[in-house]
PDB file of N, CA and C in Angstrom:
ATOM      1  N   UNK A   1      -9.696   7.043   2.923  1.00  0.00           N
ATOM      2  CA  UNK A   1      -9.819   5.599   2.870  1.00  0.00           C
ATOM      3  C   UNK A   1      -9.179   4.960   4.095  1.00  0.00           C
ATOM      4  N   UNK A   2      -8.131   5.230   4.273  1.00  0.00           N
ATOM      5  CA  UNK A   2      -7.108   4.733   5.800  1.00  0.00           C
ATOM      6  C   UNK A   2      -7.935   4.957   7.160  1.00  0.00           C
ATOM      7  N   UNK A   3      -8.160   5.811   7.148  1.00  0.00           N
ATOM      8  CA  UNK A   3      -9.001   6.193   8.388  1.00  0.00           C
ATOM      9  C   UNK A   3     -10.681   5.284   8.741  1.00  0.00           C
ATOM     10  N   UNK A   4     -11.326   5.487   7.010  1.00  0.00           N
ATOM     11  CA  UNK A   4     -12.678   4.362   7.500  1.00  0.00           C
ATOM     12  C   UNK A   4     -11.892   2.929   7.497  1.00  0.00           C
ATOM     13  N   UNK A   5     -11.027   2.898   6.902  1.00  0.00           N
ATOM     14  CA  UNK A   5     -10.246   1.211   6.869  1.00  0.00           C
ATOM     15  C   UNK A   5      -9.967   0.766   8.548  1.00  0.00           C
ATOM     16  N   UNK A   6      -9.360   1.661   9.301  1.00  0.00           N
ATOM     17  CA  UNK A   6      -8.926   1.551  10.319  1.00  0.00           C
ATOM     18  C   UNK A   6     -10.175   1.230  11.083  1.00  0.00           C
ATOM     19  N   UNK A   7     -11.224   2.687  10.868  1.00  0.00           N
ATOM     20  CA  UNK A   7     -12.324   2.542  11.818  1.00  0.00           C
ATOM     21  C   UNK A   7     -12.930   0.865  12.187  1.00  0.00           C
ATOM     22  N   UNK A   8     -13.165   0.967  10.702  1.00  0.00           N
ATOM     23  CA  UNK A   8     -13.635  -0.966  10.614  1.00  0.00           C
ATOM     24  C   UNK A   8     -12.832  -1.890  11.641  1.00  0.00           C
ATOM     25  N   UNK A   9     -11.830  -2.060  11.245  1.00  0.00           N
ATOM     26  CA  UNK A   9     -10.745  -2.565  12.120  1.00  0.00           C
ATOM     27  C   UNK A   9     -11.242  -2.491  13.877  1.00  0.00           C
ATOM     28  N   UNK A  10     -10.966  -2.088  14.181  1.00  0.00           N
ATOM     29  CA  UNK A  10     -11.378  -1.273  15.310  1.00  0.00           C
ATOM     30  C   UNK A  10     -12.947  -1.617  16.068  1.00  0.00           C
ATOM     31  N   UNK A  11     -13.127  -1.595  14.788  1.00  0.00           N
ATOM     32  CA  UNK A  11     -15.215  -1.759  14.939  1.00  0.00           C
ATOM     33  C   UNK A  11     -14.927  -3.515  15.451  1.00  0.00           C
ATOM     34  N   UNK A  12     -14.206  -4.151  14.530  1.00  0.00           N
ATOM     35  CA  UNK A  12     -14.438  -5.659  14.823  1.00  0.00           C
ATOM     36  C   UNK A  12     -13.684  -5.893  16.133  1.00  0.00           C
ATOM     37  N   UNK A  13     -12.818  -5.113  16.703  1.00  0.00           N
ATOM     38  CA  UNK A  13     -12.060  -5.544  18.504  1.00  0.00           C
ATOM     39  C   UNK A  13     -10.725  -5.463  18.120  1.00  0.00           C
ATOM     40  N   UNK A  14     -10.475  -5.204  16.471  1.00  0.00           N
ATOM     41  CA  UNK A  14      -8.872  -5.082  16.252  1.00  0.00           C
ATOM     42  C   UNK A  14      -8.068  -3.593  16.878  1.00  0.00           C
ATOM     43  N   UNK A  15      -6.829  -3.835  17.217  1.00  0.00           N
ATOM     44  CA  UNK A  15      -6.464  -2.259  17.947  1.00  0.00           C
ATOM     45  C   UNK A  15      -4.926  -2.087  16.960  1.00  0.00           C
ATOM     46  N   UNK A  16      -5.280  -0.571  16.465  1.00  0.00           N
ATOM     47  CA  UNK A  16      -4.179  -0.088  15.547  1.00  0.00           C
ATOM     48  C   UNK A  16      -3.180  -0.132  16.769  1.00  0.00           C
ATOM     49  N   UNK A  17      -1.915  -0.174  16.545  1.00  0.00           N
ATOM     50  CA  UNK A  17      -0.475   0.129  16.976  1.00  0.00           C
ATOM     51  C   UNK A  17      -0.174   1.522  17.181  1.00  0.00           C
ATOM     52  N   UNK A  18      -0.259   2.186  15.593  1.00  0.00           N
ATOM     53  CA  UNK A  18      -0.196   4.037  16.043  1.00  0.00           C
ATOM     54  C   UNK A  18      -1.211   4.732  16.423  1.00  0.00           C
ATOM     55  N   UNK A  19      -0.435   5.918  17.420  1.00  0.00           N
ATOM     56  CA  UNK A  19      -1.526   6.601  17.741  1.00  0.00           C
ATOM     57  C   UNK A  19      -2.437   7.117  16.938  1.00  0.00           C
ATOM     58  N   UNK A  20      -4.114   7.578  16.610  1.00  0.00           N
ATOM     59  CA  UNK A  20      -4.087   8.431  15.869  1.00  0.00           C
ATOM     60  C   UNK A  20      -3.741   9.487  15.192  1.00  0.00           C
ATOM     61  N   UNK A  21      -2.856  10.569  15.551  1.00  0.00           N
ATOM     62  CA  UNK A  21      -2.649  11.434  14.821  1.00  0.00           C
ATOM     63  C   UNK A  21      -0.668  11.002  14.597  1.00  0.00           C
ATOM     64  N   UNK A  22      -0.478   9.931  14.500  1.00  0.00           N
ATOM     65  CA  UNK A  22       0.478   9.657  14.198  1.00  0.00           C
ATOM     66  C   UNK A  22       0.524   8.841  12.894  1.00  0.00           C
ATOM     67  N   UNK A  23      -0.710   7.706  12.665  1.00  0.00           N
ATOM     68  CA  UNK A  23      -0.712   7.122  11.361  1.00  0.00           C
ATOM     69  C   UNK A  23      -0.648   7.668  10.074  1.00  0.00           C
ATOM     70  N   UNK A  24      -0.279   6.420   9.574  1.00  0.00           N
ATOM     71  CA  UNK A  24       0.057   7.359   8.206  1.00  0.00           C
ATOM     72  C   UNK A  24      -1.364   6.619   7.285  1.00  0.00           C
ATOM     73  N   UNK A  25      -1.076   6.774   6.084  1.00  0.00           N
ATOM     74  CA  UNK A  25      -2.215   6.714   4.912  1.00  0.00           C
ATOM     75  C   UNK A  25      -2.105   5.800   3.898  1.00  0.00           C
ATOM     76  N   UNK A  26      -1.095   5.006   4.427  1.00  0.00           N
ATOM     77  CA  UNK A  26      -0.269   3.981   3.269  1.00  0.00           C
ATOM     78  C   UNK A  26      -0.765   2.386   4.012  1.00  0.00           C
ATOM     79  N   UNK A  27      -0.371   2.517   5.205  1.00  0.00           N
ATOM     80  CA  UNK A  27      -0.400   1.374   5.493  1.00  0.00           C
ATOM     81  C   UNK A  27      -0.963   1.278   7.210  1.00  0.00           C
ATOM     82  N   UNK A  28      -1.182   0.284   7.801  1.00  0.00           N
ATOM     83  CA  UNK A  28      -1.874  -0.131   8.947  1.00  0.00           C
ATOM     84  C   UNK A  28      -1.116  -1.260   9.568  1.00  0.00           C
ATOM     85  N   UNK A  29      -1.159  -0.866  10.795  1.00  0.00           N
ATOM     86  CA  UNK A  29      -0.097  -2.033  11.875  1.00  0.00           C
ATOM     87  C   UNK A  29      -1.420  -2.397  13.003  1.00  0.00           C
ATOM     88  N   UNK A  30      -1.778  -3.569  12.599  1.00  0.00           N
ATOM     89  CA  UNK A  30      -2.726  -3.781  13.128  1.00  0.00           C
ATOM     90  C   UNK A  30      -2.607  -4.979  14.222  1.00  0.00           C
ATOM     91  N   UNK A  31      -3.108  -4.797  15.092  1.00  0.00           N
ATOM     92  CA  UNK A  31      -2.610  -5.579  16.491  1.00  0.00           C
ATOM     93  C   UNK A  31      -3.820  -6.505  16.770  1.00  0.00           C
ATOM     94  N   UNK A  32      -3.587  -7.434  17.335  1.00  0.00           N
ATOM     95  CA  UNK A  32      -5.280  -9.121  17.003  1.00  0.00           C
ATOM     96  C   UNK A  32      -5.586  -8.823  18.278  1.00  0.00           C
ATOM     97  N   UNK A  33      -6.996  -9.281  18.247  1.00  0.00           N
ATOM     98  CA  UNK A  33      -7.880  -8.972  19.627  1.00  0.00           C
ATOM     99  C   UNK A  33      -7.424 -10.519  20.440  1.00  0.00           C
ATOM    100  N   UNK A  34      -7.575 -10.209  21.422  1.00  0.00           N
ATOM    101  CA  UNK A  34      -7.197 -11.941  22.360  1.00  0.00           C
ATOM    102  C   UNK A  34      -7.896 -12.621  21.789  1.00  0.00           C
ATOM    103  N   UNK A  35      -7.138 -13.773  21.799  1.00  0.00           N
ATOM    104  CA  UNK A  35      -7.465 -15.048  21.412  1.00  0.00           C
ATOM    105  C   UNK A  35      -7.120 -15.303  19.898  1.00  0.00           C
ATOM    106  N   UNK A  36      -6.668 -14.740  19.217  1.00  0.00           N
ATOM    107  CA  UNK A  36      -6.175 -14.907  17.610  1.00  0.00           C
ATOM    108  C   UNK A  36      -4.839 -15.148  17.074  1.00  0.00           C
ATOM    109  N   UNK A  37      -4.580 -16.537  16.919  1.00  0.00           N
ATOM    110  CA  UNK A  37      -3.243 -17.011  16.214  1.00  0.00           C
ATOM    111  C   UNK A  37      -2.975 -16.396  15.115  1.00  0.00           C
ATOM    112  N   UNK A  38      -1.838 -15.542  14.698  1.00  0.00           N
ATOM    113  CA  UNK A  38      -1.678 -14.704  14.005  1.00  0.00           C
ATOM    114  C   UNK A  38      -1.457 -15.921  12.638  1.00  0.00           C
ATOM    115  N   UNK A  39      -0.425 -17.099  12.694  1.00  0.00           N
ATOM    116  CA  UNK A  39      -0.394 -18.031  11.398  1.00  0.00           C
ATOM    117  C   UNK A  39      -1.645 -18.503  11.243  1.00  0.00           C
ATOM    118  N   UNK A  40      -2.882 -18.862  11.761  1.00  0.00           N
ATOM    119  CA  UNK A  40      -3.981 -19.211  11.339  1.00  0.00           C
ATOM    120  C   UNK A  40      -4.675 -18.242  10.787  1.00  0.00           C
ATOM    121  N   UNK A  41      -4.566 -16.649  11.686  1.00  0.00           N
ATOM    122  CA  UNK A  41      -5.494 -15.216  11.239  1.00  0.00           C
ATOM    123  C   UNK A  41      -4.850 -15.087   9.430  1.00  0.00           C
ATOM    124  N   UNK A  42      -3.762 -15.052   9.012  1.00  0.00           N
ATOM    125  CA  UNK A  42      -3.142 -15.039   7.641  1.00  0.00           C
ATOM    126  C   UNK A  42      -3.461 -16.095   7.088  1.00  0.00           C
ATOM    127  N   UNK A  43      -3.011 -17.343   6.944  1.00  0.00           N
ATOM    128  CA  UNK A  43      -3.815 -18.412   6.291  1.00  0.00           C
ATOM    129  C   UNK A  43      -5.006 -18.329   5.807  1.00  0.00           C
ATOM    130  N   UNK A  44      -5.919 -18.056   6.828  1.00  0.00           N
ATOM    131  CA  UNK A  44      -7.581 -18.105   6.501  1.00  0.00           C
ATOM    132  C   UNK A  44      -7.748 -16.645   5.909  1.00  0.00           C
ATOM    133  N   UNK A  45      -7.116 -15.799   6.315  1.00  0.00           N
ATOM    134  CA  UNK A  45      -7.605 -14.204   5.355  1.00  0.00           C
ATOM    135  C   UNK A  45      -6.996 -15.117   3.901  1.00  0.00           C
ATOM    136  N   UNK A  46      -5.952 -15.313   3.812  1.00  0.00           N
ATOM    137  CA  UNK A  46      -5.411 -15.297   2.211  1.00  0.00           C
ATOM    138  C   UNK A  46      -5.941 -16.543   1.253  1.00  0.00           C
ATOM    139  N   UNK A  47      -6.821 -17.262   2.049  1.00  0.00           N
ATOM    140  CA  UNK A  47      -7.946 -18.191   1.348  1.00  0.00           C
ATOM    141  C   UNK A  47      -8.947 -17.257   1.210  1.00  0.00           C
ATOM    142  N   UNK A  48      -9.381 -16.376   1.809  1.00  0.00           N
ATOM    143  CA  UNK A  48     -10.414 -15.399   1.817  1.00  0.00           C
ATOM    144  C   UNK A  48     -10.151 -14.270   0.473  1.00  0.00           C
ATOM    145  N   UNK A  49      -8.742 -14.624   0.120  1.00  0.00           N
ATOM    146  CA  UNK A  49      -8.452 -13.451  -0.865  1.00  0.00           C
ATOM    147  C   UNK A  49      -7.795 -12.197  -0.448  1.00  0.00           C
ATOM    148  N   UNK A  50      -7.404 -12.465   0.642  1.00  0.00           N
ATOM    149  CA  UNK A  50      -6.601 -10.996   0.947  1.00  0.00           C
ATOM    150  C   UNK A  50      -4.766 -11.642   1.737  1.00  0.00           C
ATOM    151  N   UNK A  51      -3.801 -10.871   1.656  1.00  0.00           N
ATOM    152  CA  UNK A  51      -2.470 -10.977   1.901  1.00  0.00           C
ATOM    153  C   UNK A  51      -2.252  -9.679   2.557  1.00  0.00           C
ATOM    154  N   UNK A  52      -2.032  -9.709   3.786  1.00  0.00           N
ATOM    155  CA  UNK A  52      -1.156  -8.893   4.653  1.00  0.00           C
ATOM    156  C   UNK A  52       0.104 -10.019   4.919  1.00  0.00           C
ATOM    157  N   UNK A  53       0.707  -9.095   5.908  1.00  0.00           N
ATOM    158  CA  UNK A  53       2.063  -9.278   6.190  1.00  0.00           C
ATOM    159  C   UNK A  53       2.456  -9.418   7.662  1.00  0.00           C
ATOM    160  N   UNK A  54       3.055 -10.356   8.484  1.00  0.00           N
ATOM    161  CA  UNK A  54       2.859 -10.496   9.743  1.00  0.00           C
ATOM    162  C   UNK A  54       3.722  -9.105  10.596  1.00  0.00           C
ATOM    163  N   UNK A  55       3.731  -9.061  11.281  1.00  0.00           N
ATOM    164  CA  UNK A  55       4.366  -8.217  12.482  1.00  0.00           C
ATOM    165  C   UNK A  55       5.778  -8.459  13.010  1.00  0.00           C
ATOM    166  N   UNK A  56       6.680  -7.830  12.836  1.00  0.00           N
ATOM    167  CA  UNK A  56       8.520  -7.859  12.532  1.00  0.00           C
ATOM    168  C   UNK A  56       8.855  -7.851  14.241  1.00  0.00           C
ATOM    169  N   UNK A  57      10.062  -8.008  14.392  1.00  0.00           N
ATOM    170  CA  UNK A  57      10.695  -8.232  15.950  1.00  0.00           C
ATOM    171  C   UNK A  57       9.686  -8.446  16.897  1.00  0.00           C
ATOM    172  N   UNK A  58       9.443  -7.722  17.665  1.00  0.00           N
ATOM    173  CA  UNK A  58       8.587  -7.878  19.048  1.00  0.00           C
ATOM    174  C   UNK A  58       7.217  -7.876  18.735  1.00  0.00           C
ATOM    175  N   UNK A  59       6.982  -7.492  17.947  1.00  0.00           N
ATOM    176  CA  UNK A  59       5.562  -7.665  17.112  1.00  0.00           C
ATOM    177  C   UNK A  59       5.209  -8.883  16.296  1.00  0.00           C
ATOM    178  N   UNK A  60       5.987  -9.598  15.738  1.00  0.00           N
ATOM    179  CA  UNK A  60       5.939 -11.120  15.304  1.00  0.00           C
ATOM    180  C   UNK A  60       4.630 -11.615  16.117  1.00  0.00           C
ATOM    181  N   UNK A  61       3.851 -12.418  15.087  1.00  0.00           N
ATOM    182  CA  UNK A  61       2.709 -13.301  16.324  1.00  0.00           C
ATOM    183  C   UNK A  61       2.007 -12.421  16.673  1.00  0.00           C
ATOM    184  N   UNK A  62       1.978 -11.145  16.476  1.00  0.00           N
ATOM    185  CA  UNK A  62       0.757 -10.178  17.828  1.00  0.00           C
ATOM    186  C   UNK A  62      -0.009  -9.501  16.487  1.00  0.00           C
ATOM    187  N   UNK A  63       0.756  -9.106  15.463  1.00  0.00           N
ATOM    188  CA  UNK A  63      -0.128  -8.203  14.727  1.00  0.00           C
ATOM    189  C   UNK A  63       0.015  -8.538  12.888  1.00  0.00           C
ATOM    190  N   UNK A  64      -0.715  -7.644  12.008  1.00  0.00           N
ATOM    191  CA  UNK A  64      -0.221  -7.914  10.231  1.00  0.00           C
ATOM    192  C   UNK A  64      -0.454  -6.632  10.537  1.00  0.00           C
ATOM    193  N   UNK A  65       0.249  -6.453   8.845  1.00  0.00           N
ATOM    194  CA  UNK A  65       0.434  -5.068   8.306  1.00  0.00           C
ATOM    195  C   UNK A  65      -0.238  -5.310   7.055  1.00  0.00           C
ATOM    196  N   UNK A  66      -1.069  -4.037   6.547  1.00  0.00           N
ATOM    197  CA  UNK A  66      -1.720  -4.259   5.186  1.00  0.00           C
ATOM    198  C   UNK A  66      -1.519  -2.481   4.804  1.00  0.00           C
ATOM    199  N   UNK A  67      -1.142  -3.349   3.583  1.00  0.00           N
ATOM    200  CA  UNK A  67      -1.324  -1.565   2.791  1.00  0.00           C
ATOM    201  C   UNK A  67      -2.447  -0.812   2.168  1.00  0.00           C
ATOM    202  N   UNK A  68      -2.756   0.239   2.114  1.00  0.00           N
ATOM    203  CA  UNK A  68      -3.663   0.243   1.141  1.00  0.00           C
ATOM    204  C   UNK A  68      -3.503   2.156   0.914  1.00  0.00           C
ATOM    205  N   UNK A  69      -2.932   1.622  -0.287  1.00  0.00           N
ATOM    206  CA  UNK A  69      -1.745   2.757  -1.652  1.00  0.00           C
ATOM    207  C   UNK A  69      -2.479   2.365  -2.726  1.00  0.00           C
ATOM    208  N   UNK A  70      -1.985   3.321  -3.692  1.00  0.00           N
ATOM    209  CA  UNK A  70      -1.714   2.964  -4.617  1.00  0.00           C
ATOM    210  C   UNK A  70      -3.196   2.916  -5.335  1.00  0.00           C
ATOM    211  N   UNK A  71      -2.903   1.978  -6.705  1.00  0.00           N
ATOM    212  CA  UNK A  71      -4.568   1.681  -7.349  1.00  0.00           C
ATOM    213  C   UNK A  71      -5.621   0.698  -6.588  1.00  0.00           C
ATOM    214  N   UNK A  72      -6.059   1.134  -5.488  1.00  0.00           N
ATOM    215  CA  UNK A  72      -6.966   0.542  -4.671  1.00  0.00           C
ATOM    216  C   UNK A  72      -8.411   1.618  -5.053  1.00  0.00           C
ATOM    217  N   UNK A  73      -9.221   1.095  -5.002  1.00  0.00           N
ATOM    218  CA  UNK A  73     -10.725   1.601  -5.208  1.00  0.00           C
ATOM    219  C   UNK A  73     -11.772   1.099  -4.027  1.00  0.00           C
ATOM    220  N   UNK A  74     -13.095   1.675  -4.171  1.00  0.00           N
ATOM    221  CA  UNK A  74     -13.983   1.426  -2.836  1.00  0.00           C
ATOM    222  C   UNK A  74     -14.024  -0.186  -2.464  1.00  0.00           C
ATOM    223  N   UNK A  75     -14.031  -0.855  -3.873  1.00  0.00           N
ATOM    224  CA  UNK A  75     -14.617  -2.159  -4.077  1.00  0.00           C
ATOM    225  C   UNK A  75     -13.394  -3.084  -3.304  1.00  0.00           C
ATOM    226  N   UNK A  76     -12.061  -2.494  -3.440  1.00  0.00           N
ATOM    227  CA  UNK A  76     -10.888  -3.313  -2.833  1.00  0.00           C
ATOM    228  C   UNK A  76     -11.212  -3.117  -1.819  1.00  0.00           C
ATOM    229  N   UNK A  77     -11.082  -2.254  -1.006  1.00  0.00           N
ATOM    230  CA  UNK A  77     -11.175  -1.900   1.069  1.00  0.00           C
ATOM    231  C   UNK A  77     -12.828  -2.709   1.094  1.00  0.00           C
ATOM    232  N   UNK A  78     -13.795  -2.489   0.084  1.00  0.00           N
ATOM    233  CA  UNK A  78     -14.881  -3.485   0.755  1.00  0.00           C
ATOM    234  C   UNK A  78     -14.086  -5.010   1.092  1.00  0.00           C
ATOM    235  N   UNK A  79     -13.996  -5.449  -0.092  1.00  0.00           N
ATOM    236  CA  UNK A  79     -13.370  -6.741  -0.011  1.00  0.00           C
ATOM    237  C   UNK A  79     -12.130  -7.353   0.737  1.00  0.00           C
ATOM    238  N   UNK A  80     -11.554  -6.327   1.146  1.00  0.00           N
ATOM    239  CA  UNK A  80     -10.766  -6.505   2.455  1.00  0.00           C
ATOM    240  C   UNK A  80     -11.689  -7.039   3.633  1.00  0.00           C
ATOM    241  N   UNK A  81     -12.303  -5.580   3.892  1.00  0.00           N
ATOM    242  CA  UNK A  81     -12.775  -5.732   4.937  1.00  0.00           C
ATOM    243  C   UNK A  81     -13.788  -6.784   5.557  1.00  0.00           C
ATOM    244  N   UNK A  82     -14.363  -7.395   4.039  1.00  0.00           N
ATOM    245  CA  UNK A  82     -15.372  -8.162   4.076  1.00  0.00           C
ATOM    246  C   UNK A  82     -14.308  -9.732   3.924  1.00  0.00           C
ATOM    247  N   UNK A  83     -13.243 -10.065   3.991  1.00  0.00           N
ATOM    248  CA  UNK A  83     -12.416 -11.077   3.859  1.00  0.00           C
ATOM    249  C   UNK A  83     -11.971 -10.859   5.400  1.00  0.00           C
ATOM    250  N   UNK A  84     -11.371  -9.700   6.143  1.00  0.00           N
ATOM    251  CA  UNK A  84     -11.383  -9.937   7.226  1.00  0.00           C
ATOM    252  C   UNK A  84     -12.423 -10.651   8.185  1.00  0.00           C
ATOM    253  N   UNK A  85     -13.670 -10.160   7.958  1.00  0.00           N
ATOM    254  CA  UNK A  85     -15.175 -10.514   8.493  1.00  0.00           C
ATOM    255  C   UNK A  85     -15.195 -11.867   8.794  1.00  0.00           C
ATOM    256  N   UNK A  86     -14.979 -12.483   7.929  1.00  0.00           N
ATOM    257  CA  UNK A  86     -15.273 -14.083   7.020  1.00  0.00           C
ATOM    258  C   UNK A  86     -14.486 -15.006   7.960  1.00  0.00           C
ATOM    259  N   UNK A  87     -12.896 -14.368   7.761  1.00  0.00           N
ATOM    260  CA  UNK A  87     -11.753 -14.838   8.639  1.00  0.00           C
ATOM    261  C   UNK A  87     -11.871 -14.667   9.769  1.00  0.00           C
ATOM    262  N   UNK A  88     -12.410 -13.853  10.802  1.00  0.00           N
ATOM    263  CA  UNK A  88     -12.945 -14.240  11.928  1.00  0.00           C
ATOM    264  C   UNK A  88     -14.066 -15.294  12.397  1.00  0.00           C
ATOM    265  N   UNK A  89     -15.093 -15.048  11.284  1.00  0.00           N
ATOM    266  CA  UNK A  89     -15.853 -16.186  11.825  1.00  0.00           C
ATOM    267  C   UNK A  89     -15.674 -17.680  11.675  1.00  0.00           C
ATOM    268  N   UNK A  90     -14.606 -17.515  10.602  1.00  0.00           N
ATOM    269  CA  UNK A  90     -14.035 -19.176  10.322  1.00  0.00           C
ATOM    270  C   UNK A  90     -13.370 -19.581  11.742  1.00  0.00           C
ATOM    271  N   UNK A  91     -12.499 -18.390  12.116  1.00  0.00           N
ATOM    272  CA  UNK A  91     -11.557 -18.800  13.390  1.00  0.00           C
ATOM    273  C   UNK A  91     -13.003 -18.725  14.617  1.00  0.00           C
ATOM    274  N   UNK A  92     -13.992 -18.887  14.708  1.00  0.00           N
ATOM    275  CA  UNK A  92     -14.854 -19.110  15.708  1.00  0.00           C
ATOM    276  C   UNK A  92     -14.706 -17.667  17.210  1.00  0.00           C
ATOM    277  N   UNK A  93     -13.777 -16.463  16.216  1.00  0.00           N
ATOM    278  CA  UNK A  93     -14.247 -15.405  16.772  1.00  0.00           C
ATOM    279  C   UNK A  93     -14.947 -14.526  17.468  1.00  0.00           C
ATOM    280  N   UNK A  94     -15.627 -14.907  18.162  1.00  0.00           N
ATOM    281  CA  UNK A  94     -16.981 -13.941  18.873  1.00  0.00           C
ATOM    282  C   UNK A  94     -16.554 -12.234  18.490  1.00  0.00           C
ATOM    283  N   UNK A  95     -17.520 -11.542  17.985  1.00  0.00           N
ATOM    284  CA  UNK A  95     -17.626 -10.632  17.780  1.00  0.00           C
ATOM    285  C   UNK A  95     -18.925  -9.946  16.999  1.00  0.00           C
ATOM    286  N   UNK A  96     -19.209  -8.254  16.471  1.00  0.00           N
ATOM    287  CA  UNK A  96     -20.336  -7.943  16.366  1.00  0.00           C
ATOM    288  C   UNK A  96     -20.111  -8.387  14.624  1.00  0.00           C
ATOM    289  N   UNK A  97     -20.945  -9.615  14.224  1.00  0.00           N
ATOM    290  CA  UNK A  97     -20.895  -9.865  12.398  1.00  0.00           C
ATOM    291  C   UNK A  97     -21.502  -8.892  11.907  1.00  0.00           C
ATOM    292  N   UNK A  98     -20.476  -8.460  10.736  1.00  0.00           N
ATOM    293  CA  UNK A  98     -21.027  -7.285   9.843  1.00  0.00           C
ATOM    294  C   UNK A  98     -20.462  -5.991  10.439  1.00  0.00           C
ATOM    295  N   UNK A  99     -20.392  -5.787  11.856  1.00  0.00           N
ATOM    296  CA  UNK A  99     -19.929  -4.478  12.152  1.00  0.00           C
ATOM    297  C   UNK A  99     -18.436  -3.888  11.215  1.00  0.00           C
ATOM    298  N   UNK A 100     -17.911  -4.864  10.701  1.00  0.00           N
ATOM    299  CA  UNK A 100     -16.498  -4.071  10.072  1.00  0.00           C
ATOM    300  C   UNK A 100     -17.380  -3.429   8.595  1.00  0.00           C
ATOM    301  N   UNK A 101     -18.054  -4.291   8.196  1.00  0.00           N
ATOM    302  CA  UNK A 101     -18.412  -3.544   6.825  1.00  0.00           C
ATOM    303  C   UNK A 101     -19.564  -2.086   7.031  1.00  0.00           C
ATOM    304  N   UNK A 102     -20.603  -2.376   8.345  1.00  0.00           N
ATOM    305  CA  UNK A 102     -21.435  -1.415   8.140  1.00  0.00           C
ATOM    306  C   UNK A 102     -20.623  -0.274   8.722  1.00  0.00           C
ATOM    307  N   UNK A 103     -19.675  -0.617   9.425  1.00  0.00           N
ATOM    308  CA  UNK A 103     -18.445   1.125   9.693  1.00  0.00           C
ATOM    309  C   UNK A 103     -18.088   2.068   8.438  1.00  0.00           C
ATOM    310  N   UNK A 104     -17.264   0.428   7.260  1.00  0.00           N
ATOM    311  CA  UNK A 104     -17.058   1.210   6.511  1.00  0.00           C
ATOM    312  C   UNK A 104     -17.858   1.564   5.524  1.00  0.00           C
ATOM    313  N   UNK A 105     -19.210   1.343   5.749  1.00  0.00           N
ATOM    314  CA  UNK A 105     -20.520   1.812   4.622  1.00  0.00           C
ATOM    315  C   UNK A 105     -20.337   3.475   4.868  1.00  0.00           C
ATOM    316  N   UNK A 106     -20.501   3.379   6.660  1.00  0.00           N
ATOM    317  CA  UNK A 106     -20.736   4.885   7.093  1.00  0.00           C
ATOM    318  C   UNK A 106     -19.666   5.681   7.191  1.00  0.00           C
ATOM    319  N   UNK A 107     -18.613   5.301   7.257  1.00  0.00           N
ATOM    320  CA  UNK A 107     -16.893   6.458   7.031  1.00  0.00           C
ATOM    321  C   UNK A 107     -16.705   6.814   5.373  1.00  0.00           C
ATOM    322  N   UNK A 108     -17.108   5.436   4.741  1.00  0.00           N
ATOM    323  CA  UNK A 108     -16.409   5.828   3.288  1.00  0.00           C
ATOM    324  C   UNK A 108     -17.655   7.084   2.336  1.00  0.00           C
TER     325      UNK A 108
END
């Protein structure tokens, strides 16, 4: 699940923090493509229905953290990913629409 979660990520211009073979399976440190106010990127996801967590010391403002543990199922990481989607295009984002979900059609 972490890995197509990430892919998505990735797919939309977002860039993980850890290296690949360093991440773990719990959670994601996810870093905003230029141009994305991190208090507006949270606001508009958590009207969208989703809550991450902003980015601590030097990371503050640049990135969120989201988990995904625990009792999560296909239908949650869709709806993430598809709340991330949403939240970019509200913020007037340029990017490929839909590419985060059809990644994770094809990883999961």
């Amino acid at each position: 699940v972490s890995n197509a979660f990430n892919d998505s990520l990735e797919a939309m211009g977002f860039k993980l923090l850890a290296k690949k073979e360093y991440r773990c399976n719990t959670l994601s440190t996810v870093l905003y493509p230029e141009g994305i106010n991190d208090a507006q990127f949270r606001k508009v996801l958590a009207e969208e229905g989703a809550v991450v967590a902003g980015g601590l010391a030097a990371y503050a403002g640049k990135m969120f953290r989201i988990g995904h543990m625990g009792n999560i199922d296909d239908h949650t990481v869709y709806s993430a990913i598809a709340a991330i989607e949403r939240t970019l295009i509200k913020l007037g984002h340029k990017y490929e629409v839909g590419i985060g979900l059809k990644t994770l059609l094809e990883k999961m």
